[in-house]
C-alpha atoms as a PDB file:
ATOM      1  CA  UNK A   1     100.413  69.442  93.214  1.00  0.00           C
ATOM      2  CA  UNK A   2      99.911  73.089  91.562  1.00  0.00           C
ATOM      3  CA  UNK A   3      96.745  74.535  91.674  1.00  0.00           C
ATOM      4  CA  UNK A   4      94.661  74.533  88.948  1.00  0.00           C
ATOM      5  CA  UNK A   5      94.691  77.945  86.504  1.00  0.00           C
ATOM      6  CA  UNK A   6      92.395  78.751  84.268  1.00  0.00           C
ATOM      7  CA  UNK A   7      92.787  78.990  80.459  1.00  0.00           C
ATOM      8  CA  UNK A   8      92.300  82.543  79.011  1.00  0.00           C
ATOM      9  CA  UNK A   9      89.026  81.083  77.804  1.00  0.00           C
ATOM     10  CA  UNK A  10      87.833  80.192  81.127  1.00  0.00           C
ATOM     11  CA  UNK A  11      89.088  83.519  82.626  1.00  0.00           C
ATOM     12  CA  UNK A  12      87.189  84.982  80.036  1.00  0.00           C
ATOM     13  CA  UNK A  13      83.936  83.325  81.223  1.00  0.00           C
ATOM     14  CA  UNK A  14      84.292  84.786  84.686  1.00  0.00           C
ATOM     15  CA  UNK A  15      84.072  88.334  84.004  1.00  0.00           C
ATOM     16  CA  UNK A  16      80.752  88.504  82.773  1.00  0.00           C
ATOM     17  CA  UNK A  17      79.665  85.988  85.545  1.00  0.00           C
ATOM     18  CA  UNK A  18      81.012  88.660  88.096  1.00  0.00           C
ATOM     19  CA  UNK A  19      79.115  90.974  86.654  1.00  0.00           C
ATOM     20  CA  UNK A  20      75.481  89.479  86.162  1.00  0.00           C
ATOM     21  CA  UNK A  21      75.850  89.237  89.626  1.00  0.00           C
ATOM     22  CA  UNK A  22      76.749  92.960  90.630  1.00  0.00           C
ATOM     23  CA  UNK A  23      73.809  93.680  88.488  1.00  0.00           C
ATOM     24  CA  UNK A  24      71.538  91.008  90.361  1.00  0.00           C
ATOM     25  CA  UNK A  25      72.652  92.375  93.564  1.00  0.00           C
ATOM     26  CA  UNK A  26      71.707  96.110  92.479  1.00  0.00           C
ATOM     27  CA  UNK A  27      68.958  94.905  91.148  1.00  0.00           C
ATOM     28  CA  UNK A  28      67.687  93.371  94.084  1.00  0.00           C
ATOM     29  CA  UNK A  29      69.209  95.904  96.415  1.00  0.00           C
ATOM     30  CA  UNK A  30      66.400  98.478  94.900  1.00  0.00           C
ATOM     31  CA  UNK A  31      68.635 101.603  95.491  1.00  0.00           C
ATOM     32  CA  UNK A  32      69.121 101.086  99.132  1.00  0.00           C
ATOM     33  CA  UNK A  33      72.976 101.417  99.555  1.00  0.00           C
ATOM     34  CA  UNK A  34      73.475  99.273 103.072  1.00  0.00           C
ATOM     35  CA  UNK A  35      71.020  96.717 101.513  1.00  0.00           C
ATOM     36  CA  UNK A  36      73.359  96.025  98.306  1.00  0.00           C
ATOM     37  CA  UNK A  37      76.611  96.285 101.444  1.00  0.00           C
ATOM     38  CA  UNK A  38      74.641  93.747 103.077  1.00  0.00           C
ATOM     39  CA  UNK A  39      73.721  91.649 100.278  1.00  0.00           C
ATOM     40  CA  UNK A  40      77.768  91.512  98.794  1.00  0.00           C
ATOM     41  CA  UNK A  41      79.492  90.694 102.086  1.00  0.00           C
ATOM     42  CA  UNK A  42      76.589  87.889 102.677  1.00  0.00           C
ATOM     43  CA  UNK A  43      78.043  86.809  99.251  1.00  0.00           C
ATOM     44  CA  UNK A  44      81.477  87.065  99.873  1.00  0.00           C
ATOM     45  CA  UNK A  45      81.043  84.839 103.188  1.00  0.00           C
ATOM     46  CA  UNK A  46      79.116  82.356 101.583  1.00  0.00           C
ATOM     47  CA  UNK A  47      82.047  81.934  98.957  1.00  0.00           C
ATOM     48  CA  UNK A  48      84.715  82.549 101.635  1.00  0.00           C
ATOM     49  CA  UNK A  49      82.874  79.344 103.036  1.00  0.00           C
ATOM     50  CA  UNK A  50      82.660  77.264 100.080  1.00  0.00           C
ATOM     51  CA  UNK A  51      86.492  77.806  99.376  1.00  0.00           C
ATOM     52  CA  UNK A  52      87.534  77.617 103.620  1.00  0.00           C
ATOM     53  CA  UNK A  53      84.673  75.807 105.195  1.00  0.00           C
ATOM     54  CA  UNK A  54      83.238  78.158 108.157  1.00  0.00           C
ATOM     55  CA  UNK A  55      85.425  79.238 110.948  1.00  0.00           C
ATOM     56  CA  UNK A  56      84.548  77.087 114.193  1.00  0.00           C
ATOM     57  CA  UNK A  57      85.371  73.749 111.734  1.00  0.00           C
ATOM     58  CA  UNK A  58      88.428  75.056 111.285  1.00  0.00           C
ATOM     59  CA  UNK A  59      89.556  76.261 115.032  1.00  0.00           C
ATOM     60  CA  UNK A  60      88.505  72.642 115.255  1.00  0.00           C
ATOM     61  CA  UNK A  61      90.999  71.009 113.081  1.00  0.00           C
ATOM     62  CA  UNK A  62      93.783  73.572 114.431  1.00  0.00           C
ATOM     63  CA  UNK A  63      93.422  72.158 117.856  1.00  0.00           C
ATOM     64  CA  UNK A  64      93.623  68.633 116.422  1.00  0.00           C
ATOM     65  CA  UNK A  65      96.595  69.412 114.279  1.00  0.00           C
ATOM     66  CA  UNK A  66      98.084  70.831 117.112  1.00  0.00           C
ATOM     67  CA  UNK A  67      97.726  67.646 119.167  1.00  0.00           C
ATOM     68  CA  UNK A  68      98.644  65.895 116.654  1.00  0.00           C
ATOM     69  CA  UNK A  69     101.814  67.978 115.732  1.00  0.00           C
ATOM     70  CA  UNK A  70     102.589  67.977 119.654  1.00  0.00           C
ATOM     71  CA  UNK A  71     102.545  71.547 119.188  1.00  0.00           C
ATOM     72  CA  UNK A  72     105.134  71.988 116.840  1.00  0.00           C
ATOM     73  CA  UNK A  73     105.720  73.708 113.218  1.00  0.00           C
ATOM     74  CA  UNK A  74     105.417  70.717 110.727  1.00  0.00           C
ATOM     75  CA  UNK A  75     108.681  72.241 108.695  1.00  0.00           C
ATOM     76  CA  UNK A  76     111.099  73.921 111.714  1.00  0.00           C
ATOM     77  CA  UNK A  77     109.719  71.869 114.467  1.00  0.00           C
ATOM     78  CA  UNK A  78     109.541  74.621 116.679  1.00  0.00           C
ATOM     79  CA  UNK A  79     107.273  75.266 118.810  1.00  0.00           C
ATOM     80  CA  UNK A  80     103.866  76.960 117.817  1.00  0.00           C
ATOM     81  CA  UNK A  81     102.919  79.866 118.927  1.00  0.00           C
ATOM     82  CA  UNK A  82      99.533  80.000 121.696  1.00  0.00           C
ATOM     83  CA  UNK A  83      97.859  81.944 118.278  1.00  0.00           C
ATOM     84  CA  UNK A  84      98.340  82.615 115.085  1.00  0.00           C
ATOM     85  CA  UNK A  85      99.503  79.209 113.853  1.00  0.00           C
ATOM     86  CA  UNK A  86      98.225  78.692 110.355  1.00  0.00           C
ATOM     87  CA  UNK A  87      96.497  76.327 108.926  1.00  0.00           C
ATOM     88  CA  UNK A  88      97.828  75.093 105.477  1.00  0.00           C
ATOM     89  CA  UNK A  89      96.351  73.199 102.706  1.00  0.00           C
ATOM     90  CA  UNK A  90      98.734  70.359 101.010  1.00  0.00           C
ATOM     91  CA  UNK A  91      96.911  70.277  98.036  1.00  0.00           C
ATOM     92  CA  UNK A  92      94.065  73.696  97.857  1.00  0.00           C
ATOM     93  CA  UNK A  93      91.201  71.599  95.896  1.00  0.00           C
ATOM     94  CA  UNK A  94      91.476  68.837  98.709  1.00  0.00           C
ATOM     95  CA  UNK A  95      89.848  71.517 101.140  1.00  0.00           C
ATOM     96  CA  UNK A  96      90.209  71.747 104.502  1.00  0.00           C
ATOM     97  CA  UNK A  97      91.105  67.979 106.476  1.00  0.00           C
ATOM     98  CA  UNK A  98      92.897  66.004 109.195  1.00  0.00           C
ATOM     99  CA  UNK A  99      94.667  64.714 106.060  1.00  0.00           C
ATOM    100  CA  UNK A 100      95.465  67.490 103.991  1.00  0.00           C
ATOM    101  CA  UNK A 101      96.534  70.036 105.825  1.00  0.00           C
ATOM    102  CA  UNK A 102      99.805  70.966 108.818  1.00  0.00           C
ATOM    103  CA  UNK A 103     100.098  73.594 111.186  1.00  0.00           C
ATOM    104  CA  UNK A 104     102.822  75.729 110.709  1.00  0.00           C
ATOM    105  CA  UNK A 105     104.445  78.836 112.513  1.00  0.00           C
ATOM    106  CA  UNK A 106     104.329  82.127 110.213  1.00  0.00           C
ATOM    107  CA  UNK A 107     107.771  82.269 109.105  1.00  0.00           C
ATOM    108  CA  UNK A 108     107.693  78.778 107.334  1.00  0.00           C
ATOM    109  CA  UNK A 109     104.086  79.687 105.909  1.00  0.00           C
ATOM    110  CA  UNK A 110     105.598  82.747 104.822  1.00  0.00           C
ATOM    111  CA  UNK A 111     108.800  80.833 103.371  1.00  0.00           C
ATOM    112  CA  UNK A 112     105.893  78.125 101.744  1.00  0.00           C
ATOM    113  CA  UNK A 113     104.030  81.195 100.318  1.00  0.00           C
ATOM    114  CA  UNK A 114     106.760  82.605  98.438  1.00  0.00           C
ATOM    115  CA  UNK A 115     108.271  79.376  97.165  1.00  0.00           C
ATOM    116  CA  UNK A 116     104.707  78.586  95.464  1.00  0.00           C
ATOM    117  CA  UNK A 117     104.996  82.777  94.072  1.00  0.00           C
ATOM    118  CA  UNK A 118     101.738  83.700  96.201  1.00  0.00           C
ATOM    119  CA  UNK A 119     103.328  86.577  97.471  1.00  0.00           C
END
């Protein structure tokens, strides 16, 4: 299933989201540079988190994937490397579980990436 895109109208909606926030976060900030640093990357991670759940739940369901997999690519069935296997969403809005997602190698996530026009 193809992720969801937004209409120009939505995308339109966004941009002055984005920035009521920059101007909360320099508002709050009060001139103090590392403050307002501090204050965005706490933001981005929270997002990053909402989007990717946090990092230790996913190692998690890598290991189990792998075991699951018996340590092999879900497309080439080859074997996976020690690290660096990703982790790949079947369907993005699903999120991050044992059911919708498959370990592959980089080269097939690579392939998968480009066939879907991410990169």
């Amino acid at each position: 299933m193809a992720n969801r895109r937004l209409t120009d109208d939505e995308r339109s909606q966004v941009l002055p989201l984005l920035e009521e926030v920059r101007s909360r976060l320099i508002e709050l900030a009060a001139g103090d540079e590392s403050l307002h640093w501090a204050m965005r990357r706490r933001l981005w991670n929270q997002l990053q988190y909402d989007e990717r759940l946090k990092p230790p739940y996913r190692a998690a369901l890598k290991r189990k994937k792998r075991i699951e997999q018996n340590g092999l690519c879900k497309i080439c069935q080859t074997s996976l490397p020690e690290s660096g296997a990703i982790l790949d969403r079947l369907e993005a809005m699903k999120g991050y579980t044992i059911e919708n997602t498959q370990l592959l190698c980089g080269p097939c996530d690579l392939d998968k990436q480009r066939n879907l026009k991410f990169t």
